[in-house]
C-alpha atoms as a PDB file:
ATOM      1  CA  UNK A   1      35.257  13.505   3.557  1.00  0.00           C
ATOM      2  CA  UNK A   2      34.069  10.220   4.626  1.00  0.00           C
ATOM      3  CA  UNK A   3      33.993  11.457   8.698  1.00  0.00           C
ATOM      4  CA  UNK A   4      31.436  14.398   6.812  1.00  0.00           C
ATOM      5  CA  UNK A   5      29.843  12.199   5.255  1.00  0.00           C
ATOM      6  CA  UNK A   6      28.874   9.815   8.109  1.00  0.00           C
ATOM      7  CA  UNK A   7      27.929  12.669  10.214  1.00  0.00           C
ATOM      8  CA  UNK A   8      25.468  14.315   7.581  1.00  0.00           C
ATOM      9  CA  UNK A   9      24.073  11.142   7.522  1.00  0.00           C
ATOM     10  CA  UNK A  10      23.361  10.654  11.113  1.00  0.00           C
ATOM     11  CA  UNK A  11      22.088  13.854  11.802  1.00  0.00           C
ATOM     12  CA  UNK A  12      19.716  13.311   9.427  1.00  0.00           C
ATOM     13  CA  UNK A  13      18.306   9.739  10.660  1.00  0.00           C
ATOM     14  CA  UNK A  14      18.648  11.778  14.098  1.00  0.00           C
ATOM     15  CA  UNK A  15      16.212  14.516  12.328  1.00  0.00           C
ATOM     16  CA  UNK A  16      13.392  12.033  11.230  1.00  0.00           C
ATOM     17  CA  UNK A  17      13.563  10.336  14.499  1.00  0.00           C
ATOM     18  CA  UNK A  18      12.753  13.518  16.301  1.00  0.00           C
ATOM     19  CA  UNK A  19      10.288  14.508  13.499  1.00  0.00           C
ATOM     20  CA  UNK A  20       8.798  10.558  14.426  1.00  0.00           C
ATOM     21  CA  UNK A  21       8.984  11.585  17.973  1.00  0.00           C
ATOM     22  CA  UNK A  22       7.631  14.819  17.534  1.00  0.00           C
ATOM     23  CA  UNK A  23       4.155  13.235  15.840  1.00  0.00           C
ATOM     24  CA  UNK A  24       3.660  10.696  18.365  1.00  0.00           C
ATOM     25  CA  UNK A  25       5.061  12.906  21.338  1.00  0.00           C
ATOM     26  CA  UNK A  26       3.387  13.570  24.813  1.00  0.00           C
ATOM     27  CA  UNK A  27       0.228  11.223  23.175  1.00  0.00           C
ATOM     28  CA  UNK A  28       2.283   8.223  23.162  1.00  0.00           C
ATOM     29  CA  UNK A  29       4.598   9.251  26.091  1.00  0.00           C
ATOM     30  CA  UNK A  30       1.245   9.797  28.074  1.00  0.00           C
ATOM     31  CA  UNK A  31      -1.148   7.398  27.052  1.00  0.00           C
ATOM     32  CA  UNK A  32       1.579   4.120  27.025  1.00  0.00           C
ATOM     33  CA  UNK A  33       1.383   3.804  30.826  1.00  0.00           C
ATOM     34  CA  UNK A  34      -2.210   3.491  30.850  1.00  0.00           C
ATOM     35  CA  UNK A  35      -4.242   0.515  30.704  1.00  0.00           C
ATOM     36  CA  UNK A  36      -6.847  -1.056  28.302  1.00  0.00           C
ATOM     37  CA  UNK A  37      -8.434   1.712  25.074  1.00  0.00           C
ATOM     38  CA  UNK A  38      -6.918   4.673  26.734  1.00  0.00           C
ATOM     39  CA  UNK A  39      -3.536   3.515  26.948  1.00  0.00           C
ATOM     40  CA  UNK A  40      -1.248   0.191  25.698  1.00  0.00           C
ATOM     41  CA  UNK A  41      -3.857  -1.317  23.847  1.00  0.00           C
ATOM     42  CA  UNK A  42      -5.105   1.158  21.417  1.00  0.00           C
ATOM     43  CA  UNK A  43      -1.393   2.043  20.825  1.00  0.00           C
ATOM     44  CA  UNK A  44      -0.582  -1.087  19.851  1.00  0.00           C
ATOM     45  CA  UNK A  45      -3.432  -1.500  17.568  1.00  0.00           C
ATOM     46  CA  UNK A  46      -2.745   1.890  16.149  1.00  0.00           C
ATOM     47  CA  UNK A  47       1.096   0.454  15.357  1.00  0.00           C
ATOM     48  CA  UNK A  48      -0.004  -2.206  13.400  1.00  0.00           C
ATOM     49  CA  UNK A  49      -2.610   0.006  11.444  1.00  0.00           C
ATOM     50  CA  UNK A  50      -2.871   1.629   8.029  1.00  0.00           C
ATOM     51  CA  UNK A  51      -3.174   4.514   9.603  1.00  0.00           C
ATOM     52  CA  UNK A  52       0.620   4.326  11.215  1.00  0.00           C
ATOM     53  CA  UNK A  53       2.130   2.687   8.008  1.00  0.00           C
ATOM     54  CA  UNK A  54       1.289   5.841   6.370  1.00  0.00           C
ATOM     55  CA  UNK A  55       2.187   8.269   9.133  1.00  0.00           C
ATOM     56  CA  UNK A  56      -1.349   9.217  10.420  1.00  0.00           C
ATOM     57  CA  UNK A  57      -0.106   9.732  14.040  1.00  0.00           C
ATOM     58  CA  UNK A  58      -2.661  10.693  16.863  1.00  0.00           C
ATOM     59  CA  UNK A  59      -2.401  14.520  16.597  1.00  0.00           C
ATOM     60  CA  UNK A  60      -4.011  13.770  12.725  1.00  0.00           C
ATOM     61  CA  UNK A  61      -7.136  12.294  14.005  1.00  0.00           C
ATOM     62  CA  UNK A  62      -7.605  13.916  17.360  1.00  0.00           C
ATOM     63  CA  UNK A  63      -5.378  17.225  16.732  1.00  0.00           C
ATOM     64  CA  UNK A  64      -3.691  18.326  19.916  1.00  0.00           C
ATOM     65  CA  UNK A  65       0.229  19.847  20.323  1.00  0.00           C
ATOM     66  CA  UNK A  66       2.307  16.303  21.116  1.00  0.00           C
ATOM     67  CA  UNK A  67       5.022  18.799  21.630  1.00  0.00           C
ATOM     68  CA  UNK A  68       3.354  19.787  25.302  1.00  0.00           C
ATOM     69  CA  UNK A  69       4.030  17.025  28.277  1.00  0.00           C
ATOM     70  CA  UNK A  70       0.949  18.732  30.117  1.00  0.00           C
ATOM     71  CA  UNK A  71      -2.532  18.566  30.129  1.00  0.00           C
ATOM     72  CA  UNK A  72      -2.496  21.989  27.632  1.00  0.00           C
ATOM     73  CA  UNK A  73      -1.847  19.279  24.988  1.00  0.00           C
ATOM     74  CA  UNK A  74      -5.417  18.674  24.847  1.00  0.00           C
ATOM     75  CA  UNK A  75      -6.912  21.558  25.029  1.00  0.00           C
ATOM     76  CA  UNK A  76      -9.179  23.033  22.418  1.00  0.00           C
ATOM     77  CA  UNK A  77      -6.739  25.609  21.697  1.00  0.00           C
ATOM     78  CA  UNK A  78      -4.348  23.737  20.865  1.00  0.00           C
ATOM     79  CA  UNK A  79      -7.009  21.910  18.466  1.00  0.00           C
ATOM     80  CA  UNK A  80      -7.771  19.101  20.673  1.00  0.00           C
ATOM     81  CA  UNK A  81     -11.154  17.294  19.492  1.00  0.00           C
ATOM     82  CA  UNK A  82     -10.785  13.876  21.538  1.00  0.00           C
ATOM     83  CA  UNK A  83     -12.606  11.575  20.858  1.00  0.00           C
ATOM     84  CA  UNK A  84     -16.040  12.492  18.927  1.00  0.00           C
ATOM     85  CA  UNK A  85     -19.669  11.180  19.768  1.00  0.00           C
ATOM     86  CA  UNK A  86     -21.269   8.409  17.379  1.00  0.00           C
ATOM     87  CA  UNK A  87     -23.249  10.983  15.551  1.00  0.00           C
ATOM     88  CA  UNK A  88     -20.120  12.912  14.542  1.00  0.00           C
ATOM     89  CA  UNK A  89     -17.755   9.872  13.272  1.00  0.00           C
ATOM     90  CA  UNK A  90     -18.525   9.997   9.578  1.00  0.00           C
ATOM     91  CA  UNK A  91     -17.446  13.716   9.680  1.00  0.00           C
ATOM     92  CA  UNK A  92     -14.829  13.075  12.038  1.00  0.00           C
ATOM     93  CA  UNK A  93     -13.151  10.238   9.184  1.00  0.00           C
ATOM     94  CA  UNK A  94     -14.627  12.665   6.633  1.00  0.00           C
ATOM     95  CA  UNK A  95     -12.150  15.046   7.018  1.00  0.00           C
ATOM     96  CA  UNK A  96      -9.534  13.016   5.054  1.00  0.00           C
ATOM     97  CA  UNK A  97     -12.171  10.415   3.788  1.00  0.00           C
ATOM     98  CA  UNK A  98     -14.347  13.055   1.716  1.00  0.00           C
ATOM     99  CA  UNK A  99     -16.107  10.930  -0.889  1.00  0.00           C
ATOM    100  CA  UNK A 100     -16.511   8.235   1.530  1.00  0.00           C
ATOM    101  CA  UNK A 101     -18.005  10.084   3.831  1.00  0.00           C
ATOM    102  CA  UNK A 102     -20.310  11.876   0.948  1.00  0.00           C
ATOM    103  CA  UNK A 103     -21.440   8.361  -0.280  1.00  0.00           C
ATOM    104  CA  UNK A 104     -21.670   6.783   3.333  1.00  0.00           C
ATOM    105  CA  UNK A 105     -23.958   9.803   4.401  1.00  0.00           C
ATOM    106  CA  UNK A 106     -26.299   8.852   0.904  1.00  0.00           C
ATOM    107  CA  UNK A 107     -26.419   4.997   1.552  1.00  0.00           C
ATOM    108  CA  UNK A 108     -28.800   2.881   3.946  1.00  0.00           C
ATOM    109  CA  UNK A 109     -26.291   3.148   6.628  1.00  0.00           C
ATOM    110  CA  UNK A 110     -26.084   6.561   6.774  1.00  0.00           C
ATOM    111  CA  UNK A 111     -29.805   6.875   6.507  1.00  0.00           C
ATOM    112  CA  UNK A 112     -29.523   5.212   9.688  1.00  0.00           C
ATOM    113  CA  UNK A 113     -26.984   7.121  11.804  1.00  0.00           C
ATOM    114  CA  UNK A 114     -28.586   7.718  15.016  1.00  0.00           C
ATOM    115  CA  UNK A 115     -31.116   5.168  14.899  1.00  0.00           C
ATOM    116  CA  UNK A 116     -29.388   2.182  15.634  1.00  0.00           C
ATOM    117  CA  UNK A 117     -27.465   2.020  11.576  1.00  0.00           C
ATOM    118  CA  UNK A 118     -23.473   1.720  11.557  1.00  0.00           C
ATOM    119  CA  UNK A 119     -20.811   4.221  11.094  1.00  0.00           C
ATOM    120  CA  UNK A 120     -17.059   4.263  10.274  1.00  0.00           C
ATOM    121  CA  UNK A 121     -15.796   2.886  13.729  1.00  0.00           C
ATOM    122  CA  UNK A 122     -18.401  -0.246  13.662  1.00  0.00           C
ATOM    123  CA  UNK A 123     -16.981  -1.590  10.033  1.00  0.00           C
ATOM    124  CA  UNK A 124     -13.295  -0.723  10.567  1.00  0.00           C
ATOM    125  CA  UNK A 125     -12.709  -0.176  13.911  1.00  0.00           C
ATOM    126  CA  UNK A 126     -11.054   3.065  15.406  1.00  0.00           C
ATOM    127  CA  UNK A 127      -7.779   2.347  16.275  1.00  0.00           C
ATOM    128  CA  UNK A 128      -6.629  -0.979  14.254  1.00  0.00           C
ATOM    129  CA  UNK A 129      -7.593   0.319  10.996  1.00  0.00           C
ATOM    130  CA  UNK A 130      -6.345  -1.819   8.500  1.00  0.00           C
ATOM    131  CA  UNK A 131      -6.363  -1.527   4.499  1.00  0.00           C
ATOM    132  CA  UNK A 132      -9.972  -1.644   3.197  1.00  0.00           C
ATOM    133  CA  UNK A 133     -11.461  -4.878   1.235  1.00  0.00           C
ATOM    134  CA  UNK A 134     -14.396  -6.475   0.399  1.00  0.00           C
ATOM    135  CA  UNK A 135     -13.125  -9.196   3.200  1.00  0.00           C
ATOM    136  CA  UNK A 136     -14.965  -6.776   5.568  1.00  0.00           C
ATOM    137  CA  UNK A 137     -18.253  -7.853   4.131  1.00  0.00           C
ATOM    138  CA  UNK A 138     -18.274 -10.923   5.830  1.00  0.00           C
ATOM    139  CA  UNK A 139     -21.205 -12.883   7.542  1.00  0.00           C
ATOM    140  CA  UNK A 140     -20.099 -12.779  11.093  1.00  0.00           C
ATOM    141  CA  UNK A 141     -19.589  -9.121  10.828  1.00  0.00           C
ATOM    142  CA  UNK A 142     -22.442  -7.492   8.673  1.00  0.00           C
ATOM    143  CA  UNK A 143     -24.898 -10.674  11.132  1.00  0.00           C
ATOM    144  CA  UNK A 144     -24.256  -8.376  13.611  1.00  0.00           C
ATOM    145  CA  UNK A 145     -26.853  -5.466  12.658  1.00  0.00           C
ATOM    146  CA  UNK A 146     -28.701  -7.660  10.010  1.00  0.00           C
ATOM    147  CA  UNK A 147     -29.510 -10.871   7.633  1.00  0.00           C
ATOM    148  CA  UNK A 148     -25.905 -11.349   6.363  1.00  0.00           C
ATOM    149  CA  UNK A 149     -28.132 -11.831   2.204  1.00  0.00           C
ATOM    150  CA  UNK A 150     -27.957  -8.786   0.926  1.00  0.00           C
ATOM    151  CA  UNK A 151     -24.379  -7.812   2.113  1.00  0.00           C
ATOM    152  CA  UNK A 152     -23.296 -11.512   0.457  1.00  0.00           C
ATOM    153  CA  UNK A 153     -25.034  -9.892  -2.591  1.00  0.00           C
ATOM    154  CA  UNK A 154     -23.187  -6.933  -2.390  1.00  0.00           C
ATOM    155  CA  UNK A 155     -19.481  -8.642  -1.676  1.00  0.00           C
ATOM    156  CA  UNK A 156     -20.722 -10.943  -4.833  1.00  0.00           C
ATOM    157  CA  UNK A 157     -21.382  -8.528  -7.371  1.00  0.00           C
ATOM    158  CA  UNK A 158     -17.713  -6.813  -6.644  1.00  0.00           C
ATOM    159  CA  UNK A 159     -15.515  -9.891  -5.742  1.00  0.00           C
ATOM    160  CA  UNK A 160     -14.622 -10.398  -9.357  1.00  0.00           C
ATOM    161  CA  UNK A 161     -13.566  -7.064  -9.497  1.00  0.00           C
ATOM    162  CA  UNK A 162     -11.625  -7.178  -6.543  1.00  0.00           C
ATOM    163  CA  UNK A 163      -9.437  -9.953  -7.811  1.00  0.00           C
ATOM    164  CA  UNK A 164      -8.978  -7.959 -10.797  1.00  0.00           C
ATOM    165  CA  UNK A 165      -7.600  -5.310  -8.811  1.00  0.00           C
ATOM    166  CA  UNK A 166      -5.765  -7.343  -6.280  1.00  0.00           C
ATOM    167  CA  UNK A 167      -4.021  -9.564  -9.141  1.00  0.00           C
ATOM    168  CA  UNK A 168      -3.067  -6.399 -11.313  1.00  0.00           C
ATOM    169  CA  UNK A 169      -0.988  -5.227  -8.242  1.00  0.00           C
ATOM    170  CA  UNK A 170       0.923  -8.186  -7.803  1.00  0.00           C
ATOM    171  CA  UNK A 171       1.510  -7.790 -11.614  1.00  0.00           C
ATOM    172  CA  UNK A 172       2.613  -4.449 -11.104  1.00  0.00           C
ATOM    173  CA  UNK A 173       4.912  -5.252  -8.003  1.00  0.00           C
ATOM    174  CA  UNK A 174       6.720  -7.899 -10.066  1.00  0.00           C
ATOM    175  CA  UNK A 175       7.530  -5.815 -12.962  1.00  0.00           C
ATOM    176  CA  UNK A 176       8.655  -3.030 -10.181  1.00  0.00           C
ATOM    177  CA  UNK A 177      11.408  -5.772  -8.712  1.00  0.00           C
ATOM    178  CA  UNK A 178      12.697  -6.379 -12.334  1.00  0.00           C
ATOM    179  CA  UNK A 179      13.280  -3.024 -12.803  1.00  0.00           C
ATOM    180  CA  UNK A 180      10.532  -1.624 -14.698  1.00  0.00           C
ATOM    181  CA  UNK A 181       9.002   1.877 -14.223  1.00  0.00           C
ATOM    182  CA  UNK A 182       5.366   1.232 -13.039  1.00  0.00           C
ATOM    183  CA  UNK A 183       5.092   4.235 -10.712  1.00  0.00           C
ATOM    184  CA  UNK A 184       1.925   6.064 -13.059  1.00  0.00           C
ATOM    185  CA  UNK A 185       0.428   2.527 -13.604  1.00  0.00           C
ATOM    186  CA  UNK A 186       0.680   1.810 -10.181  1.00  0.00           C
ATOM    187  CA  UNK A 187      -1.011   5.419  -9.209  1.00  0.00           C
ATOM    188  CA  UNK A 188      -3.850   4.615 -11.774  1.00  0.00           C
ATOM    189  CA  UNK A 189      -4.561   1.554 -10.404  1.00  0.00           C
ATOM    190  CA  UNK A 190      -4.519   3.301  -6.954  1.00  0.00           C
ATOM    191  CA  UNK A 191      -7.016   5.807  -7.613  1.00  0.00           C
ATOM    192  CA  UNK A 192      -9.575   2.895  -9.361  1.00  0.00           C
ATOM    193  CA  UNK A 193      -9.277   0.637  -6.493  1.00  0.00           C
ATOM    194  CA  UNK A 194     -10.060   3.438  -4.000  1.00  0.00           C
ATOM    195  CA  UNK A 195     -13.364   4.959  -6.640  1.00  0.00           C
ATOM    196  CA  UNK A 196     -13.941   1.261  -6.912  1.00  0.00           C
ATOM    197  CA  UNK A 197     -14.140   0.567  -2.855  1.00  0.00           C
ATOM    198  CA  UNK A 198     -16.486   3.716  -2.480  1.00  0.00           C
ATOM    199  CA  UNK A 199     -19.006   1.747  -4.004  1.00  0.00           C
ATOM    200  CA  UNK A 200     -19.025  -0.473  -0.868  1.00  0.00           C
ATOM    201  CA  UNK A 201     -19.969   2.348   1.063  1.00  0.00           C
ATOM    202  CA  UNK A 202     -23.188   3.359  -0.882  1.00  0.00           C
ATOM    203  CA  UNK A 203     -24.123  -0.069   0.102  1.00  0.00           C
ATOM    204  CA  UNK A 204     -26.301  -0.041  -2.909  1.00  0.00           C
ATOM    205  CA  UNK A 205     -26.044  -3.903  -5.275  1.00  0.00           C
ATOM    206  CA  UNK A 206     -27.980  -2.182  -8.390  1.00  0.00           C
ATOM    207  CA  UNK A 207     -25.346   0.930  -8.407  1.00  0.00           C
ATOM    208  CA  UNK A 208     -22.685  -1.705  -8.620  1.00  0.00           C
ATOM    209  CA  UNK A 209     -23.794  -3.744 -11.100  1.00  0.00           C
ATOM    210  CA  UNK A 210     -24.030  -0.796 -13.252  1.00  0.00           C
ATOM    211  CA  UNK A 211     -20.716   0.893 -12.388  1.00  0.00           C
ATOM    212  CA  UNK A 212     -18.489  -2.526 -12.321  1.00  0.00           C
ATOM    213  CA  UNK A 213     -18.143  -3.157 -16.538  1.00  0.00           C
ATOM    214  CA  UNK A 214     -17.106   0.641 -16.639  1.00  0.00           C
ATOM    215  CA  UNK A 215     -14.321  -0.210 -13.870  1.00  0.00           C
ATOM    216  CA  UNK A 216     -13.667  -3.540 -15.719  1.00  0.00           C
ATOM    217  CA  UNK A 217     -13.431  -1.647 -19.018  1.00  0.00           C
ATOM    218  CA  UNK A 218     -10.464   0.390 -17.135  1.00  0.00           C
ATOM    219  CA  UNK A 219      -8.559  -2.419 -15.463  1.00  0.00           C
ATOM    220  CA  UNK A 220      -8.445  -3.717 -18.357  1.00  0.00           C
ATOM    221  CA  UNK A 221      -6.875  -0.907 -20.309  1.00  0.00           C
ATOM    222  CA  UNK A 222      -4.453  -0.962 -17.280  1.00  0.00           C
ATOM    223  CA  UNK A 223      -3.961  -4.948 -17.798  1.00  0.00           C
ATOM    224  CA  UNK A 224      -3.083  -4.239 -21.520  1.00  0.00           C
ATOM    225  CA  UNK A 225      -0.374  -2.171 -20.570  1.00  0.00           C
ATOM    226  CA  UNK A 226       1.316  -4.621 -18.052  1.00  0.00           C
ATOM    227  CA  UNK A 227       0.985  -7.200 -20.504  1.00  0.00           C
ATOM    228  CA  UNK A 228       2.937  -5.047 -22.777  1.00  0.00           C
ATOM    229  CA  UNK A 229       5.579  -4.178 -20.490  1.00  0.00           C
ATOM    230  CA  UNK A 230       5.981  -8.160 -19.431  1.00  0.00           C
ATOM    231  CA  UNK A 231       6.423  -9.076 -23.383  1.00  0.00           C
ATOM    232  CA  UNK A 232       8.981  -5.882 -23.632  1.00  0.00           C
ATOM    233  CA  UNK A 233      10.356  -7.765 -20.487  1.00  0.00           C
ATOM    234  CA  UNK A 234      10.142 -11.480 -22.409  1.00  0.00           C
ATOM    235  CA  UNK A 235      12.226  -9.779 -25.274  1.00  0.00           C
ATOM    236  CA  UNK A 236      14.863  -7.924 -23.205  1.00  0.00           C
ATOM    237  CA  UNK A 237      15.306 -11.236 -21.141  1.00  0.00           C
ATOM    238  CA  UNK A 238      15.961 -12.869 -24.693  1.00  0.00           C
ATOM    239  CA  UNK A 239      17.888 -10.954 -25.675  1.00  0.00           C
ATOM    240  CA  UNK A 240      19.949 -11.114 -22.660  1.00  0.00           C
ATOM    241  CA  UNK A 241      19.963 -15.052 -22.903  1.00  0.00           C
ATOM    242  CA  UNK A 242      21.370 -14.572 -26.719  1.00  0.00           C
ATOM    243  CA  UNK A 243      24.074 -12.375 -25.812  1.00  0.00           C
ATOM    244  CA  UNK A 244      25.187 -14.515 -22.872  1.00  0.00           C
ATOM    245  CA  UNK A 245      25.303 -17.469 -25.436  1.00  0.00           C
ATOM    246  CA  UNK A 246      27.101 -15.467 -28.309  1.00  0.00           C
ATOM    247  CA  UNK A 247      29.465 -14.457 -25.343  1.00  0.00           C
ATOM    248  CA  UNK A 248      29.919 -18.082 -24.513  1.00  0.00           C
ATOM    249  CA  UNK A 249      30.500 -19.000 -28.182  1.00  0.00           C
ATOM    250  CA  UNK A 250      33.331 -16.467 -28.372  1.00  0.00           C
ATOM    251  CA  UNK A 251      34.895 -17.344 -25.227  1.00  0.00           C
ATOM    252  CA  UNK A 252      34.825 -20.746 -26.509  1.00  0.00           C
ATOM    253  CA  UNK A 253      36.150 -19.753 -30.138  1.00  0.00           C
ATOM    254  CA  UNK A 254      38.801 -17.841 -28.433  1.00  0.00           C
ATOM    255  CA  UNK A 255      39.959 -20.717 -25.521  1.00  0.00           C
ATOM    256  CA  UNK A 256      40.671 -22.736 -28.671  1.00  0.00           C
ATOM    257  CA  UNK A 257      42.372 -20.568 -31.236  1.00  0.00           C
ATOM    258  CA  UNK A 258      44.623 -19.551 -28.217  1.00  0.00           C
ATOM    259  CA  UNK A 259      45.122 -23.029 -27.613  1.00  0.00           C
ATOM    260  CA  UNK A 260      45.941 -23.353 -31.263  1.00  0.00           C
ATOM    261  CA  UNK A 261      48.109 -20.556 -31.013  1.00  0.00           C
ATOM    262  CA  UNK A 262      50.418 -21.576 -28.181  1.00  0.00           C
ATOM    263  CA  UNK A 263      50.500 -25.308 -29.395  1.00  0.00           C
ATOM    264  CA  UNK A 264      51.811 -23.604 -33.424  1.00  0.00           C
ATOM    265  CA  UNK A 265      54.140 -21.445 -30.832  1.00  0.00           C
ATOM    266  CA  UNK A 266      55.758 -24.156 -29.007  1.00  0.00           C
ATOM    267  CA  UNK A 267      56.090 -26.417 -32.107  1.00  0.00           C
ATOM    268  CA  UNK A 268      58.026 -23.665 -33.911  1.00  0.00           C
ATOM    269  CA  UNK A 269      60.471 -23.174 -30.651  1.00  0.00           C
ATOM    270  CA  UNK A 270      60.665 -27.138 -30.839  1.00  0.00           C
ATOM    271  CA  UNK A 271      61.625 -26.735 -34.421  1.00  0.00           C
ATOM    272  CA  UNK A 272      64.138 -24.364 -33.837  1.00  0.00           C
ATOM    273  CA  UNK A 273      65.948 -25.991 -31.029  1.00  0.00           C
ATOM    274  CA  UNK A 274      66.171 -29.050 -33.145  1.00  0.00           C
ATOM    275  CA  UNK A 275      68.089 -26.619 -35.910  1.00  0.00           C
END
């Protein structure tokens, strides 16, 4: 049974490894033995992206068969796109980024697509995409294009916010390592943080002002609930310290009336002898 067992197991890691293998495929296979963007170094910025943590593998972005070790692997009927001109990036990261891409195309930036204004790749980069935050409004970035002053405004009026957001999680991480269930919080919070980070994209300071007591208003309800579950936590841990005390105080009370027992025991064999 255990032999079974063992086996099952391993074809199974042997299963995801090809399913691994069978994302990344010919793209990587190809593509690692060339130099610079086209080859080692865009792989291993992709490796240590957001995009790879959560299994967005090359064929996602720039479609393709990885199954094929020929040059039919890119081609358009196999739904190669490559890689797409400037003008077509927001749709391009729109087609898993929808609102983004719907508030990008309605801000200032997207205004200015084509005429010298920033898309997705210029913030964010293409292939070391990391997790989004308002650290990406930064003065030697956003200096770049413009006067850093309104961006500063922009990071200002959401960086309290942010922590908001950023502490709750580590709230809700803790009470997931002591065992509590924090899976819908955690998906609530989730789905804020990402609404809540669209508003970068409209690059608009008035829109967030308005918008960020209504976010507040629902962190907070969030916080409420994490502050319950930590004083649930409080009690149980209590309650856990009594009854390791209580157990304590018995297994003390018992060490001595068994003590008091065997001592009564030997002094009535003593007794006896002496009869």
């Amino acid at each position: 049974m255990k032999h079974l067992l063992a086996l099952a197991v391993t074809l199974w890691l042997v299963f995801l490894s090809g399913a691994a293998m069978a994302d990344e495929g010919s793209c990587i296979g190809c593509h690692a033995g060339l130099p610079g963007k086209q080859g080692e170094e865009s792989i291993a910025q992709w490796r240590d992206s957001i995009h790879h943590r959560h299994g967005v593998f090359c064929v996602s972005c720039h479609g393709g068969d990885p199954t094929l070790m020929t040059m039919e692997a890119m081609s358009p009927e196999r739904g190669f796109v490559g890689v797409p001109e400037e003008g077509d990036v927001p749709a391009f990261c729109g087609r898993c980024h929808v609102g983004v891409e719907e508030d990008y195309h309605n801000s200032a930036h997207g205004q200015a697509l084509g005429a010298g204004g920033p898309e997705c790749v210029t913030c964010h980069g293409s292939h070391a995409v990391q997790i989004a935050t308002i650290e990406l409004i930064n003065p030697q970035d956003c200096s770049r294009c413009h006067d850093y002053g309104r961006a500063g405004e922009l990071r200002s009026a959401m960086e309290q916010t942010e922590i908001m957001i950023v502490d709750l999680e580590g709230e809700l991480e803790k009470l997931h390592r002591h065992g509590v269930a924090t899976d819908v919080l955690e998906g609530r919070l989730f789905a804020l943080r990402n609404d809540f980070h669209r508003l970068l994209h409209s690059v608009d300071v008035d829109k967030v002002r308005r918008r960020t007591a209504d976010f507040r208003l629902k962190l907070g309800d969030i916080q409420n609930e994490v502050d319950h579950h930590r004083a649930e936590l409080g009690q149980r841990k209590l309650i856990g310290a009594g009854v390791v005390v209580l157990l304590l105080i018995a297994s003390v009370l018992f060490g001595q009336l068994y003590r008091n027992y065997r001592e009564q025991e030997e002094h009535a064999r003593r007794r006896k002898n002496r009869n």
